[in-house]
N, C-alpha and C. Protein backbone atom coordinates (compact mmCIF):
# COMPACT_ATOMS: atom_id res chain seq x y z
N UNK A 1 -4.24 8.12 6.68
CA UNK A 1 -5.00 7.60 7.78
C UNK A 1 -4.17 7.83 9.03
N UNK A 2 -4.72 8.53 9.96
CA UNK A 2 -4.44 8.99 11.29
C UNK A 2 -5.02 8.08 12.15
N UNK A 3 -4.13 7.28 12.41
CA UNK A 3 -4.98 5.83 13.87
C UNK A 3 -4.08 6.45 15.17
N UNK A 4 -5.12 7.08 15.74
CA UNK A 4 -4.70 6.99 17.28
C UNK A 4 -5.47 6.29 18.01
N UNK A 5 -5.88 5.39 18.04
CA UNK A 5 -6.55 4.65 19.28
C UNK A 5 -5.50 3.65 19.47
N UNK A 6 -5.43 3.66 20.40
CA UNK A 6 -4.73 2.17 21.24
C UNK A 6 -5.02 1.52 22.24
N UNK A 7 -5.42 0.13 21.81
CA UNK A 7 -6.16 -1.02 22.11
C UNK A 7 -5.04 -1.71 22.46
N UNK A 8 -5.03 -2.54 23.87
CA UNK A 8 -4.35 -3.36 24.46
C UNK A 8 -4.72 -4.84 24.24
N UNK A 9 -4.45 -5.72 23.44
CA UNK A 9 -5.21 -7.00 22.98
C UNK A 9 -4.45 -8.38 23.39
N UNK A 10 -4.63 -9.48 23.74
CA UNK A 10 -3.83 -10.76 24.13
C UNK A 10 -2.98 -11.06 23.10
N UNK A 11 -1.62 -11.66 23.29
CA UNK A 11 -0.83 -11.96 22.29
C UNK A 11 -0.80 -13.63 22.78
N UNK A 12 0.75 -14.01 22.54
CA UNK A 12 1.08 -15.61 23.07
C UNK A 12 1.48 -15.28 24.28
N UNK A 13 1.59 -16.36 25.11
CA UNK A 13 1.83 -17.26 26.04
C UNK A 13 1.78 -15.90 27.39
N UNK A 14 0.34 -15.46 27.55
CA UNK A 14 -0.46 -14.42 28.34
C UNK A 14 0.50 -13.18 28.85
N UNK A 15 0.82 -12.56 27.09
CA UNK A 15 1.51 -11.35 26.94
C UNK A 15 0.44 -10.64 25.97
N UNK A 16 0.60 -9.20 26.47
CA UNK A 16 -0.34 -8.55 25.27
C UNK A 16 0.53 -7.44 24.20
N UNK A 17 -0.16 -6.87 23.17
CA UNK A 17 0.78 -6.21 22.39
C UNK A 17 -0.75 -5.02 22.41
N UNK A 18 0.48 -3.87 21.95
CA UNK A 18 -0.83 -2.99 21.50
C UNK A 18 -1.09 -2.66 19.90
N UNK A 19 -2.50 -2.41 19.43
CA UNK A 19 -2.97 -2.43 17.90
C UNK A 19 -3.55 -1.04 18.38
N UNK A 20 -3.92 -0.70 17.16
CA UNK A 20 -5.14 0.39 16.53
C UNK A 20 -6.12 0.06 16.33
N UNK A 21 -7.22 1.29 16.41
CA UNK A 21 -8.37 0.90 15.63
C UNK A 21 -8.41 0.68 14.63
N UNK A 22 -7.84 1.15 13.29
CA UNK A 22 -7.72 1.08 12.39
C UNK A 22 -7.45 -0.67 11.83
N UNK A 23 -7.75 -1.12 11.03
CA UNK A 23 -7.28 -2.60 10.00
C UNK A 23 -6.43 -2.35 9.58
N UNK A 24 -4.93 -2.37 10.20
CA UNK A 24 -4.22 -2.15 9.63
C UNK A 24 -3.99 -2.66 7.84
N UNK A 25 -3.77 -3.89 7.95
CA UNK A 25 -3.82 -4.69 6.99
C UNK A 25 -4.70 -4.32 5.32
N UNK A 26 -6.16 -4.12 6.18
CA UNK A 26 -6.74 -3.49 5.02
C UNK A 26 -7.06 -2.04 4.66
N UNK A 27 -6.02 -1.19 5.67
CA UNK A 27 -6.53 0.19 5.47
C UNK A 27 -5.02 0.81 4.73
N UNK A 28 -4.15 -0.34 4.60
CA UNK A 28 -3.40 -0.19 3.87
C UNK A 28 -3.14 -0.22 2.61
N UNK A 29 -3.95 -0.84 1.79
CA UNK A 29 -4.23 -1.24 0.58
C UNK A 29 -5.12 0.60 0.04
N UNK A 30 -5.52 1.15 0.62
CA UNK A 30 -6.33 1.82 0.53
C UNK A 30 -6.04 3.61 0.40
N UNK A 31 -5.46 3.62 1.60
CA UNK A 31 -4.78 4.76 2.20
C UNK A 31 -3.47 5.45 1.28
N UNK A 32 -3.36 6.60 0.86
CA UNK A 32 -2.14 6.79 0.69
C UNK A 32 -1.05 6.63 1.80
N UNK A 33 -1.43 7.08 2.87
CA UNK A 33 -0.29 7.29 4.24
C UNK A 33 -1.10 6.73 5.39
N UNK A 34 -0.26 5.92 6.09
CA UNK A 34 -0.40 5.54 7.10
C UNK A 34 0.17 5.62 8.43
N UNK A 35 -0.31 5.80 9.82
CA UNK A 35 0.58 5.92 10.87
C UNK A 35 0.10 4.28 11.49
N UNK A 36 1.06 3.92 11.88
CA UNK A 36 1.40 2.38 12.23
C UNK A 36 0.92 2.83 14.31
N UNK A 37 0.80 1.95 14.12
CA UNK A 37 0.64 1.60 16.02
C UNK A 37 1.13 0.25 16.79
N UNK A 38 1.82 0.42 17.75
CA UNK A 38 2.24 2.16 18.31
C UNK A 38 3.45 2.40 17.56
N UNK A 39 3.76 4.14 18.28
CA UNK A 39 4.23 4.72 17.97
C UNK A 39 4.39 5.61 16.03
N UNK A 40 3.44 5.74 15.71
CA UNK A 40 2.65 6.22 14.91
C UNK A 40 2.76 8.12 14.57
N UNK A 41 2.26 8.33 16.00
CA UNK A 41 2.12 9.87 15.84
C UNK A 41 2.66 10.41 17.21
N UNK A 42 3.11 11.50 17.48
CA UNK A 42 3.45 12.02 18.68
C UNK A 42 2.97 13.34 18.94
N UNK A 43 3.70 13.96 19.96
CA UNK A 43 3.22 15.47 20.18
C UNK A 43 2.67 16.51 19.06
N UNK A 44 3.68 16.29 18.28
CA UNK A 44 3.32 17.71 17.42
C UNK A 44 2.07 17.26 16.54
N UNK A 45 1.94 16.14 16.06
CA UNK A 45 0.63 15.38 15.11
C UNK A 45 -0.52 15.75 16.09
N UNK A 46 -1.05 16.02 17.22
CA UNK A 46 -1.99 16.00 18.38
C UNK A 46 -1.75 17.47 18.73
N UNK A 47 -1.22 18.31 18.49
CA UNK A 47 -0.65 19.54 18.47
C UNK A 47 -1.73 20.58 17.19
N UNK A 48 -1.26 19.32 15.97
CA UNK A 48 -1.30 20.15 15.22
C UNK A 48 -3.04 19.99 14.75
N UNK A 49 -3.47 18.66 15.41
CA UNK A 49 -4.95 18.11 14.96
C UNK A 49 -5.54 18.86 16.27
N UNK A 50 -4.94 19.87 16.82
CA UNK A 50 -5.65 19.98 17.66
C UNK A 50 -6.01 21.86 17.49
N UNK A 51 -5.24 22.25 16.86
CA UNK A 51 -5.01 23.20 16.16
C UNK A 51 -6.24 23.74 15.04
N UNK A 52 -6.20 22.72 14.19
CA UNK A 52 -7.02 22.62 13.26
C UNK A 52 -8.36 22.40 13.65
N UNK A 53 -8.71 21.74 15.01
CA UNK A 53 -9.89 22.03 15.08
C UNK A 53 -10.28 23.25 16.02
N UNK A 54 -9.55 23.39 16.50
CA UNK A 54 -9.80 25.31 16.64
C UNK A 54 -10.20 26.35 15.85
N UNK A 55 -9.75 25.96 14.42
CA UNK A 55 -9.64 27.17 13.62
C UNK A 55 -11.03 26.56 13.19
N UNK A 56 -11.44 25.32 13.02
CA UNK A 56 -12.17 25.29 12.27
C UNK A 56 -13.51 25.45 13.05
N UNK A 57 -13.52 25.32 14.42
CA UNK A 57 -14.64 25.77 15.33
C UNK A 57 -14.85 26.85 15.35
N UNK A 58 -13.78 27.80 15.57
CA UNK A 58 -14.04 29.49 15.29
C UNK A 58 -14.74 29.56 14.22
N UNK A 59 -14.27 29.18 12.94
CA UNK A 59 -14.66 29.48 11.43
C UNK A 59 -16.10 29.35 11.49
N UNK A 60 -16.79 28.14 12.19
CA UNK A 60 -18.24 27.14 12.21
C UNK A 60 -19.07 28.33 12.52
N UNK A 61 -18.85 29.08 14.01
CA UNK A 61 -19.76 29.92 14.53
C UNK A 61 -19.24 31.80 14.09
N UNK A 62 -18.09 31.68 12.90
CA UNK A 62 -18.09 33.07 12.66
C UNK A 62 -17.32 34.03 13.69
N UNK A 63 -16.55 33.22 14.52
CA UNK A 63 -15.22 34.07 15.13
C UNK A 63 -13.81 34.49 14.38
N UNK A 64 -13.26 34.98 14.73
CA UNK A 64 -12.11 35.53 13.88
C UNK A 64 -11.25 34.28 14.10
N UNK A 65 -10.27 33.85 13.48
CA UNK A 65 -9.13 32.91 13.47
C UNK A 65 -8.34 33.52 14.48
N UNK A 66 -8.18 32.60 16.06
CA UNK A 66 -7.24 32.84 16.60
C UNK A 66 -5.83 32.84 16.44
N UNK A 67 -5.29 33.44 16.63
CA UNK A 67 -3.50 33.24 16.95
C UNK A 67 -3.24 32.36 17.83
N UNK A 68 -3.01 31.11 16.83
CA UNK A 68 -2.43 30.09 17.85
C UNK A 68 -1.32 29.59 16.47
């Protein structure tokens, strides 16, 4: 499980912390792998998901696989 959203939510005494979309709690039980929030995933994870949907958009409409 890949959680990149980050949600800014109230904590104690009118401090906030940041969470995921993800349940953590129960998507743990579930998941083989998890990225925790924050700090979870960085450049190259957003790099590389970003990558993959390139190839796989080319692939969709029948373009050649770019060189990236």
């Amino acid at each position: 499980m890949i959680d990149v959203g980050i949600n800014r939510v109230p904590a104690s005494e009118g401090k906030t912390k940041l969470v995921g979309d993800v349940a953590f709690d129960e998507a743990v039980t579930r998941a083989g792998h998890i990225t925790p929030v924050p700090g979870g995933i960085g450049a190259m994870t957003i790099i590389c998901l970003m990558r993959n949907t390139l190839i796989a958009a080319t692939a969709l409409v029948g373009l050649p696989t770019p060189a990236v």
